[in-house]
N, C-alpha and C. Protein backbone atom coordinates (compact mmCIF):
# COMPACT_ATOMS: atom_id res chain seq x y z
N UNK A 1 -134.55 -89.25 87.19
CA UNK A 1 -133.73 -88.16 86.72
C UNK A 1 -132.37 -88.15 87.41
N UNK A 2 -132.37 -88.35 89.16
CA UNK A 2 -131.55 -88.80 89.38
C UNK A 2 -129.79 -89.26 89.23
N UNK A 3 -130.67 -90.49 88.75
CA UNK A 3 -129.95 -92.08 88.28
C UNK A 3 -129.13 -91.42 86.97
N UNK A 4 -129.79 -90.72 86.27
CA UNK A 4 -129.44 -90.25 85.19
C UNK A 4 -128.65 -89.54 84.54
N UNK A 5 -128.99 -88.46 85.83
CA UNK A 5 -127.81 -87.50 85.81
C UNK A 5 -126.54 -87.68 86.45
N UNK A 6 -126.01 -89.29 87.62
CA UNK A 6 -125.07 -89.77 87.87
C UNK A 6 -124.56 -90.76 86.22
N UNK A 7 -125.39 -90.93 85.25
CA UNK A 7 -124.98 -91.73 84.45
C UNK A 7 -123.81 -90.49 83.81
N UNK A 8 -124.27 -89.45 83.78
CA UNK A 8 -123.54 -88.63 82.59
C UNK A 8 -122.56 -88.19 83.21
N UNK A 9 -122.34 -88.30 84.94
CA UNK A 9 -121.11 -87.97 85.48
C UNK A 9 -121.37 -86.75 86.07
N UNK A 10 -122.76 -86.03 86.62
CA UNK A 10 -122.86 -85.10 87.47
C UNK A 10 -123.25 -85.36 88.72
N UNK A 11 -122.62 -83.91 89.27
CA UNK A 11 -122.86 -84.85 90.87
C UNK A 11 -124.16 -84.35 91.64
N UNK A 12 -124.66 -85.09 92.40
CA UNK A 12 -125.81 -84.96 93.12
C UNK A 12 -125.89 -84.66 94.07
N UNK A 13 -127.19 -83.52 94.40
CA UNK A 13 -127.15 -82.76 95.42
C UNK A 13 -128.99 -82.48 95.15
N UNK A 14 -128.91 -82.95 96.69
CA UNK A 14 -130.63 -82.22 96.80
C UNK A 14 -131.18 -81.51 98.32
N UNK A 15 -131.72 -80.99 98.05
CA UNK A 15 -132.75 -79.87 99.34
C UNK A 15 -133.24 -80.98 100.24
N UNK A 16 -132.94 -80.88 101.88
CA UNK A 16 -133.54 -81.75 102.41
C UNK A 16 -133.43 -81.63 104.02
N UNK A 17 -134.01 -81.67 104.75
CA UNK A 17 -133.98 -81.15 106.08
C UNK A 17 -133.56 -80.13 106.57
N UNK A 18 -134.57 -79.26 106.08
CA UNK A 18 -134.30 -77.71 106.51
C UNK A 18 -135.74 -77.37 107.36
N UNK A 19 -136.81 -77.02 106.56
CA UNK A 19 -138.41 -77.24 106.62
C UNK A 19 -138.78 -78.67 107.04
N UNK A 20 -138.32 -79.66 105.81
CA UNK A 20 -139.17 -81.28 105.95
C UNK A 20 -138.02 -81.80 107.70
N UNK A 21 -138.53 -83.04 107.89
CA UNK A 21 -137.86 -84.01 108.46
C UNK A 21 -136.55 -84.51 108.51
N UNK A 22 -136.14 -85.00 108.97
CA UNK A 22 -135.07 -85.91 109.26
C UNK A 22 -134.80 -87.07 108.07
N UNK A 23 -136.46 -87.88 108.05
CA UNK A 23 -136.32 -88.53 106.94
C UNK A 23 -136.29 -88.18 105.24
N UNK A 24 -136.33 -86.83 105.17
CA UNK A 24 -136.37 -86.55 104.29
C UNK A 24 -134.58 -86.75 103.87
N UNK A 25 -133.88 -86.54 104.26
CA UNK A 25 -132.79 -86.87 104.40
C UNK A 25 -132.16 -87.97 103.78
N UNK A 26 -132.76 -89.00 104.84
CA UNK A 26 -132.05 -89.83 104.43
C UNK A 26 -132.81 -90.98 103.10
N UNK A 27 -134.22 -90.77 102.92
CA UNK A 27 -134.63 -90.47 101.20
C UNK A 27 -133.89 -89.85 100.22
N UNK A 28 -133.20 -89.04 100.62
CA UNK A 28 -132.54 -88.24 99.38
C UNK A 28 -131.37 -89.10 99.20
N UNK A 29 -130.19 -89.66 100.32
CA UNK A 29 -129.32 -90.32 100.28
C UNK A 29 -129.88 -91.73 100.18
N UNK A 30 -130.39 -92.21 100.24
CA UNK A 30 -131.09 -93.42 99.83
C UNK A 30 -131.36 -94.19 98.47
N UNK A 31 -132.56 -92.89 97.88
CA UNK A 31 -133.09 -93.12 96.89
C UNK A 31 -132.56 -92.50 95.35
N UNK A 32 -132.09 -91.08 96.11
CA UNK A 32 -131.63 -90.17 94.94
C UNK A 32 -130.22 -90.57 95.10
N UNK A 33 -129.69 -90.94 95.93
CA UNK A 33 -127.83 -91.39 96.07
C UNK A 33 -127.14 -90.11 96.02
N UNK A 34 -127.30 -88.68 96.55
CA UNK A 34 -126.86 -87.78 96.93
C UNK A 34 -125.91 -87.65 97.44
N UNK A 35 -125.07 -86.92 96.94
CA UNK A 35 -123.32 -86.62 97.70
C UNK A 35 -122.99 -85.48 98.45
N UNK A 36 -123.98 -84.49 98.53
CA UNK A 36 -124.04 -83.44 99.24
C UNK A 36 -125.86 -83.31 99.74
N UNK A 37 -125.88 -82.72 100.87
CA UNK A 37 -127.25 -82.17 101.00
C UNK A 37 -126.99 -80.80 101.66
N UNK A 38 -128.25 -79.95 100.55
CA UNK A 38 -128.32 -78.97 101.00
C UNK A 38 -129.20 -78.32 102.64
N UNK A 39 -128.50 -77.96 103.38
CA UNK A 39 -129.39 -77.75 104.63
C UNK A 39 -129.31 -78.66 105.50
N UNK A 40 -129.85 -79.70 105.52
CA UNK A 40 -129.94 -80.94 106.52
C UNK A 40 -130.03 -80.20 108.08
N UNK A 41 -130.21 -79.34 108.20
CA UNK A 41 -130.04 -78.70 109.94
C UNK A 41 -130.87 -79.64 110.79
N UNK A 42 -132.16 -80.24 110.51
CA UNK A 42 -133.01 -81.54 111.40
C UNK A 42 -132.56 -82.81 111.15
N UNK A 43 -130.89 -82.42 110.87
CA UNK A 43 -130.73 -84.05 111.04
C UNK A 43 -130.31 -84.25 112.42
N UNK A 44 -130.20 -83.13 113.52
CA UNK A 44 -129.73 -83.80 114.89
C UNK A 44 -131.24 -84.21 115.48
N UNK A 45 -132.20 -84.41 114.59
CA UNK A 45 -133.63 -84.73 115.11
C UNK A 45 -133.34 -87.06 115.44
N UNK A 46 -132.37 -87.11 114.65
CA UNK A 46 -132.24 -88.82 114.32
C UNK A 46 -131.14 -88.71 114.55
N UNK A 47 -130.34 -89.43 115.68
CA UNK A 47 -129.37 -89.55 116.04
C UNK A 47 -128.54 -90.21 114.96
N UNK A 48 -129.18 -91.57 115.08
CA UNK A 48 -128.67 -92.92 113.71
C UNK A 48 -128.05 -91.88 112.46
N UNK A 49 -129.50 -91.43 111.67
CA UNK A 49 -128.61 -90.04 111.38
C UNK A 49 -127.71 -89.34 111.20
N UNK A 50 -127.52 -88.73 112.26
CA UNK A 50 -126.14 -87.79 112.39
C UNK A 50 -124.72 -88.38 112.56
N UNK A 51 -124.78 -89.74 113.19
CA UNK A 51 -123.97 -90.66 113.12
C UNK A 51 -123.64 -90.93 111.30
N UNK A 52 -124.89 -91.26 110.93
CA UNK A 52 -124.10 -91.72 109.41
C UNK A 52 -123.52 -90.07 108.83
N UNK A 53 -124.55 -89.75 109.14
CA UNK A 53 -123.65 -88.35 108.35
C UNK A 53 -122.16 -87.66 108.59
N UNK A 54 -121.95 -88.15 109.57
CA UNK A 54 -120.61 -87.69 110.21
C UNK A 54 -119.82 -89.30 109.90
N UNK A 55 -120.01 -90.25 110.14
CA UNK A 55 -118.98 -91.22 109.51
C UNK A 55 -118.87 -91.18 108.27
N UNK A 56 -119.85 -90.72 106.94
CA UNK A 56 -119.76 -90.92 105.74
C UNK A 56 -119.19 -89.93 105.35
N UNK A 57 -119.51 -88.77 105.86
CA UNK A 57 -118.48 -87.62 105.72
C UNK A 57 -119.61 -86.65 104.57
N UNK A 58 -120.61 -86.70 104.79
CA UNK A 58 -121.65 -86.41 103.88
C UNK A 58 -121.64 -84.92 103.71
N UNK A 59 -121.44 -83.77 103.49
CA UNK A 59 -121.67 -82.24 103.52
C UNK A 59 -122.69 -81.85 103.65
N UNK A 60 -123.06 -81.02 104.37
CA UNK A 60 -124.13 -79.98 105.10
C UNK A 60 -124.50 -78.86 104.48
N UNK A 61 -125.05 -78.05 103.48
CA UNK A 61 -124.66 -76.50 103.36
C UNK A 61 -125.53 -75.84 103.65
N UNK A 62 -124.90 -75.43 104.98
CA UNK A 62 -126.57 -74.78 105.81
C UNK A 62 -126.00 -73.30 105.55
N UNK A 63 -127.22 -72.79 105.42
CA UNK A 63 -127.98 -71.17 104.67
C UNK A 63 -128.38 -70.60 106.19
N UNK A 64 -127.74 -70.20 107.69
CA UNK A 64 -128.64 -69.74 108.06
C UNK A 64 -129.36 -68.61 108.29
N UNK A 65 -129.27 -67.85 107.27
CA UNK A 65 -130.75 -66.56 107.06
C UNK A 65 -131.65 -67.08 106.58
N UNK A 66 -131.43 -68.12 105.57
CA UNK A 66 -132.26 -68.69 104.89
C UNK A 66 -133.68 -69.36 106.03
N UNK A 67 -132.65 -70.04 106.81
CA UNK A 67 -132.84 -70.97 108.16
C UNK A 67 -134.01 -69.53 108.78
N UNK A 68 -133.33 -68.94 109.05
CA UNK A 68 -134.02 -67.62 109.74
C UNK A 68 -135.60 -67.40 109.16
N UNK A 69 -135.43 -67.41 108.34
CA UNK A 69 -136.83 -66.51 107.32
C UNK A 69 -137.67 -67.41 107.11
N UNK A 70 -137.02 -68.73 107.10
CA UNK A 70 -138.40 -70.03 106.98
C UNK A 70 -138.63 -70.62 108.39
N UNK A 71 -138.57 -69.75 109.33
CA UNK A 71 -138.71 -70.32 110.12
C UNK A 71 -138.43 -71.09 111.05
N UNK A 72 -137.10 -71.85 110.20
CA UNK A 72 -136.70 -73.24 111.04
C UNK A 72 -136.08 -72.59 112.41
N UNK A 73 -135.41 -71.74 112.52
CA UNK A 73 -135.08 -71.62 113.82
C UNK A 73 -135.99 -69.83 114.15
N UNK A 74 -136.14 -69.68 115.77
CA UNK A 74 -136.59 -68.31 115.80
C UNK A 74 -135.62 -67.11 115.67
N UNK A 75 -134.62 -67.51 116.41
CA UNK A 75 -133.49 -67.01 116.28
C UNK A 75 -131.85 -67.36 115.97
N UNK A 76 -131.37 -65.95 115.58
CA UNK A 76 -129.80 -67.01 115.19
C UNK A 76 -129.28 -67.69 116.47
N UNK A 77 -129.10 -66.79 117.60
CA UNK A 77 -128.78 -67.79 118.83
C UNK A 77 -129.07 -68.88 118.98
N UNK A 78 -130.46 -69.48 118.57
CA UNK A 78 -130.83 -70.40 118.74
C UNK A 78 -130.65 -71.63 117.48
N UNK A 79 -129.75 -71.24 116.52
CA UNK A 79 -129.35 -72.09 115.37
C UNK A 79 -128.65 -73.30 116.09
N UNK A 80 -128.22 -74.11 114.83
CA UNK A 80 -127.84 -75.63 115.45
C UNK A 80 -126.28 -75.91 114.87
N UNK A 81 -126.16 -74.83 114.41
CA UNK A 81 -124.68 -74.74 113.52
C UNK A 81 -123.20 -75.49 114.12
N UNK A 82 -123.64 -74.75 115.66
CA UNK A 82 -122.61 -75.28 116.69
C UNK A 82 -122.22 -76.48 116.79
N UNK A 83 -123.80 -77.00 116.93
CA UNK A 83 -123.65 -78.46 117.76
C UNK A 83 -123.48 -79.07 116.51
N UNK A 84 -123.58 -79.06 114.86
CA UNK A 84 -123.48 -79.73 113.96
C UNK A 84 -122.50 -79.74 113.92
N UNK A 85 -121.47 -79.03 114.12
CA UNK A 85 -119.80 -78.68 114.07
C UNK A 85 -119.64 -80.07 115.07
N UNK A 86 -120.05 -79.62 116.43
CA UNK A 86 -119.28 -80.58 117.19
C UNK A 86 -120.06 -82.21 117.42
N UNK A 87 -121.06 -82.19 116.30
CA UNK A 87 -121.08 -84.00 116.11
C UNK A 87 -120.49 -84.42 114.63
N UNK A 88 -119.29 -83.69 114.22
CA UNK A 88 -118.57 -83.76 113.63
C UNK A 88 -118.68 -83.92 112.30
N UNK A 89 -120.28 -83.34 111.72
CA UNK A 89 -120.16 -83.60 110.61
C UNK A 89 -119.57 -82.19 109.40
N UNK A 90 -119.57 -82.50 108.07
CA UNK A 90 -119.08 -81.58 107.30
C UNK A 90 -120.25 -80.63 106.91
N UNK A 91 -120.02 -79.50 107.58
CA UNK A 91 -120.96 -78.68 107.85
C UNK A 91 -120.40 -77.51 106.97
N UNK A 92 -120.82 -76.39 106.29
CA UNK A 92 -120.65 -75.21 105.60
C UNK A 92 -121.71 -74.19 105.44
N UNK A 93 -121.03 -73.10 105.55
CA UNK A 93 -121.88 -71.87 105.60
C UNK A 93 -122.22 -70.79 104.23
N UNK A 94 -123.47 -70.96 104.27
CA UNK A 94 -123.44 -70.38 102.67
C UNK A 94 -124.56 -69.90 102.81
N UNK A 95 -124.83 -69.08 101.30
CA UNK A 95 -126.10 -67.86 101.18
C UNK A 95 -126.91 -68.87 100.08
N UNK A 96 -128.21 -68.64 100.36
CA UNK A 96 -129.24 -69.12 99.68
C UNK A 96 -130.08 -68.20 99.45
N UNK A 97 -129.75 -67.96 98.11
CA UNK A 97 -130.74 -66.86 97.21
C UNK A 97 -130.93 -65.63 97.81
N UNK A 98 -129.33 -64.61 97.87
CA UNK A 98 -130.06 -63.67 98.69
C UNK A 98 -130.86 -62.64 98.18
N UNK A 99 -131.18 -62.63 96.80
CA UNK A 99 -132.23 -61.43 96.53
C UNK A 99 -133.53 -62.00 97.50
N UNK A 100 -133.90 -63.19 97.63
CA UNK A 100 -135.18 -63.74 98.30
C UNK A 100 -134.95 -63.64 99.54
N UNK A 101 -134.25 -64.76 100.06
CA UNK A 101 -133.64 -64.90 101.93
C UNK A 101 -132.78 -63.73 102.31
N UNK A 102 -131.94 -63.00 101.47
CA UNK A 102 -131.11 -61.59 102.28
C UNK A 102 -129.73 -62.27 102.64
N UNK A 103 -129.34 -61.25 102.44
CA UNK A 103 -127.90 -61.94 102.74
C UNK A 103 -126.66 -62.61 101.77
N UNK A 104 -125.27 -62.11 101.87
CA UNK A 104 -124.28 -63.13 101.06
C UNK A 104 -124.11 -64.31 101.67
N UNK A 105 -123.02 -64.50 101.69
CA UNK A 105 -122.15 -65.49 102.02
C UNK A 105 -121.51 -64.70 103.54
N UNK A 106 -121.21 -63.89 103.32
CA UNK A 106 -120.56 -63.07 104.70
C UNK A 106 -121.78 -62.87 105.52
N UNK A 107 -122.43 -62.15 104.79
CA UNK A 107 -123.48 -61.99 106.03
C UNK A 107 -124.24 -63.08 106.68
N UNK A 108 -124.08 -64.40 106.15
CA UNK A 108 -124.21 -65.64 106.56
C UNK A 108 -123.23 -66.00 107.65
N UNK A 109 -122.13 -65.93 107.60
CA UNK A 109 -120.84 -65.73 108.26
C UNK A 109 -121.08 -64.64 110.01
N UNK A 110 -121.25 -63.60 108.99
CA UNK A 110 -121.14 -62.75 110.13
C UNK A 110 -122.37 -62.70 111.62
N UNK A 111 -123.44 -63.33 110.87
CA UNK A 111 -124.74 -63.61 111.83
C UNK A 111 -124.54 -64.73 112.60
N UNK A 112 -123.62 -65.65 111.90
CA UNK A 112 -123.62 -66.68 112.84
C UNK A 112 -122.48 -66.94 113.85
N UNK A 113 -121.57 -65.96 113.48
CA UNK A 113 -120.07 -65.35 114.53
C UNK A 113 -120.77 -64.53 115.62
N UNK A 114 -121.91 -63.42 115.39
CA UNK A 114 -122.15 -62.86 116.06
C UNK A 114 -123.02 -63.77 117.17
N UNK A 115 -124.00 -63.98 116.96
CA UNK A 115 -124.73 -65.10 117.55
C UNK A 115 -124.81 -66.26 118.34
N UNK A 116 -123.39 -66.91 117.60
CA UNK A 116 -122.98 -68.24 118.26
C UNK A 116 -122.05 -67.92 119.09
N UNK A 117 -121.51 -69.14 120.15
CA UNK A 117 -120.03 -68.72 120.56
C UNK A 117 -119.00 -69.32 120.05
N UNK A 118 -118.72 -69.52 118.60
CA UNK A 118 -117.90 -70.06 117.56
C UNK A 118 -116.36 -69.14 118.03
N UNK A 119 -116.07 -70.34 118.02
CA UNK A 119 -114.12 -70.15 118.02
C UNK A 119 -113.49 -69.37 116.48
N UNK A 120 -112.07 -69.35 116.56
CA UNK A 120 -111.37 -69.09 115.66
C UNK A 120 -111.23 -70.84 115.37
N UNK A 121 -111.37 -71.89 115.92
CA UNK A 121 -111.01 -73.08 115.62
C UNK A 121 -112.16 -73.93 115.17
N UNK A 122 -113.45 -73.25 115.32
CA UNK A 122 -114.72 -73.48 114.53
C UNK A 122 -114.62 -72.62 113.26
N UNK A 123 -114.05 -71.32 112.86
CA UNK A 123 -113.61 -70.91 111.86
C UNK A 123 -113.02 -71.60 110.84
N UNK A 124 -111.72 -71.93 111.67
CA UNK A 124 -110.67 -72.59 110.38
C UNK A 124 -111.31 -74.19 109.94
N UNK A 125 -112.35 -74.51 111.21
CA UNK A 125 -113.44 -76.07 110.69
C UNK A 125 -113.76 -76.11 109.25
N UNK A 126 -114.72 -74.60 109.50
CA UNK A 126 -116.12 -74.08 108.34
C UNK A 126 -114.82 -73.94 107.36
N UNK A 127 -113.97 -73.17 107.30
CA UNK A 127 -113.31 -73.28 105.94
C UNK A 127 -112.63 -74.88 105.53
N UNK A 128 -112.01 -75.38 106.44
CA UNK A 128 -111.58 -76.58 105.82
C UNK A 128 -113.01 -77.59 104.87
N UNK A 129 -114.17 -77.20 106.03
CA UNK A 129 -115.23 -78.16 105.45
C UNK A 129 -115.81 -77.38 103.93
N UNK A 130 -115.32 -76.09 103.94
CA UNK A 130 -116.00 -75.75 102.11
C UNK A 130 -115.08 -76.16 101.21
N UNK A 131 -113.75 -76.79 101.35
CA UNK A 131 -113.31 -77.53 100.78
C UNK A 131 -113.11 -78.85 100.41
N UNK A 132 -113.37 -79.61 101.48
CA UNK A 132 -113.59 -80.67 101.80
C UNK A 132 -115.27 -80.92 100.94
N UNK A 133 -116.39 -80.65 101.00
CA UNK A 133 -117.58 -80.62 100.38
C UNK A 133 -117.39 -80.04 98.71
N UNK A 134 -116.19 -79.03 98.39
CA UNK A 134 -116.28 -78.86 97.33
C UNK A 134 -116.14 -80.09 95.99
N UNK A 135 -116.67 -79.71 94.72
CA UNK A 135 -116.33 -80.64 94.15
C UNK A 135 -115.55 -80.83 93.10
N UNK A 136 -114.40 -80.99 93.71
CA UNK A 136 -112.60 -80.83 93.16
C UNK A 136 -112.03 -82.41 93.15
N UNK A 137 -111.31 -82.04 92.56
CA UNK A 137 -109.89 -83.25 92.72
C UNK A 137 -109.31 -83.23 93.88
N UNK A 138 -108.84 -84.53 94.45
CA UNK A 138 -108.53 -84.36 95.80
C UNK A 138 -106.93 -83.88 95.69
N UNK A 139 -105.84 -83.73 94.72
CA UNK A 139 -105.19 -82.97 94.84
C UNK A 139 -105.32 -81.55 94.89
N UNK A 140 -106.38 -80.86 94.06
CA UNK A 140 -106.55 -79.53 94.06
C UNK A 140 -107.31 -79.24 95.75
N UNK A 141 -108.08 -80.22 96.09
CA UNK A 141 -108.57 -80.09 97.75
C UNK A 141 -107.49 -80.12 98.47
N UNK A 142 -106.57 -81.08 98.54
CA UNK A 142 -105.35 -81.18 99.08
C UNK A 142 -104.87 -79.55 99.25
N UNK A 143 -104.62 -79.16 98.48
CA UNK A 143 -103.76 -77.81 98.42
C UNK A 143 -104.31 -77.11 99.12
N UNK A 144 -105.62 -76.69 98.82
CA UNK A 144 -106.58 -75.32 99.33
C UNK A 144 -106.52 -75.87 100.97
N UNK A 145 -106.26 -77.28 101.27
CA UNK A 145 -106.73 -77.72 102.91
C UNK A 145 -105.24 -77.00 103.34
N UNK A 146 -104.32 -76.99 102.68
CA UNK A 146 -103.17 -76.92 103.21
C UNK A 146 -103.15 -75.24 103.49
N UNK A 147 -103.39 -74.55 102.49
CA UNK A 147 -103.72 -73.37 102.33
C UNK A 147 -104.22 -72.86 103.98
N UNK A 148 -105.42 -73.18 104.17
CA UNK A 148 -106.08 -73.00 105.28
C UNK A 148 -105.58 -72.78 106.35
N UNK A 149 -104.62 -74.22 106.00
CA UNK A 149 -103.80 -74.58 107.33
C UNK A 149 -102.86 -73.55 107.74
N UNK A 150 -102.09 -73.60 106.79
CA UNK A 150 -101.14 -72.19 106.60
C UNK A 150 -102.13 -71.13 107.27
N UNK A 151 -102.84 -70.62 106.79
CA UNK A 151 -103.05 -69.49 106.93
C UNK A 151 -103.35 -69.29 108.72
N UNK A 152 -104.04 -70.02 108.54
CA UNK A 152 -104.53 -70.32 111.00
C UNK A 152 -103.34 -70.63 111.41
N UNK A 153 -102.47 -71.01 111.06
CA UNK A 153 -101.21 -71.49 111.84
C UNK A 153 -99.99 -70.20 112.16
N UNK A 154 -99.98 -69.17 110.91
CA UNK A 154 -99.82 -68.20 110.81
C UNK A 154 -99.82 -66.92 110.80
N UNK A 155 -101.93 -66.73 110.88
CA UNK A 155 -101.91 -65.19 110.92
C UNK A 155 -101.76 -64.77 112.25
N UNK A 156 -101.27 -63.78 112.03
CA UNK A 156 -101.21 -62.91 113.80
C UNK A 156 -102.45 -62.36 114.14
N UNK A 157 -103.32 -63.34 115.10
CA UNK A 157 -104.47 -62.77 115.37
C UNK A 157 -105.21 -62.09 116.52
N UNK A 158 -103.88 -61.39 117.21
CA UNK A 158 -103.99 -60.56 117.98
C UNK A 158 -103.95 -60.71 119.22
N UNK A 159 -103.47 -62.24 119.66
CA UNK A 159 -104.08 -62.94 121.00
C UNK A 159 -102.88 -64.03 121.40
């Protein structure tokens, strides 16, 4: 199904190291030829791993309430969000199903600002990387990166 749905020109994306393994992972990029994965948070379980994921430039879109409620982590403090930031891969923060898991997109945001000790420069990361993972034209990415840029370079943020 796959294979198939790259024939007609859609792009691929599948569920994979959130709950399962590490290898589940890299099965999905393997076999299914995936351009995004959703979750991946146990990929700092395989170093090799996190290495490809961060040289290939692969996207992350970790859910963590989602993360929360299944378990994978006990607490938000104890999420992996950070350290995925700083082994440099393209990491993003997003809501997964919140009538089920709870939560938007902000409140995804806001649990993991509160929680972590995330910068304003881990901020302007997570936004460059939901563009960077989006799936645009790289001129229309171009712009919105610039956007970003502008905007951190500029707002008066009190400090």
């Amino acid at each position: 199904m796959f294979a198939r749905c790259k024939e007609l020109g859609l792009h691929l994306v599948a569920h994979a190291g959130e709950e399962g393994p590490p290898a589940y992972i890299s099965t999905a990029l393997d076999v299914l030829k995936v351009e995004r994965i959703d979750h991946g948070v146990r990929c700092l379980e395989d170093l090799a791993l996190t290495q490809r994921l961060a040289r290939d430039k692969v996207p992350l879109t970790v859910c963590p309430l989602s993360n929360l409620k299944l378990r994978v982590f006990d607490s938000m403090a104890a999420h992996n969000l950070l350290q995925l930031l700083e082994a440099g891969l393209v990491v993003t923060v997003n809501s997964d199903d919140p009538a089920y898991f709870g939560g938007t997109i902000n409140d995804n945001f806001i649990a993991v600002f509160e929680a972590l000790p995330l910068t304003l420069q881990h901020a302007r990361q997570l936004a460059r990387n939901s563009f960077l993972a989006a799936f645009l034209d790289d001129a229309t990415k171009a712009r919105y990166l610039e956007e970003v840029d502008i905007y951190f370079c500029e707002a008066d943020w009190g400090g």
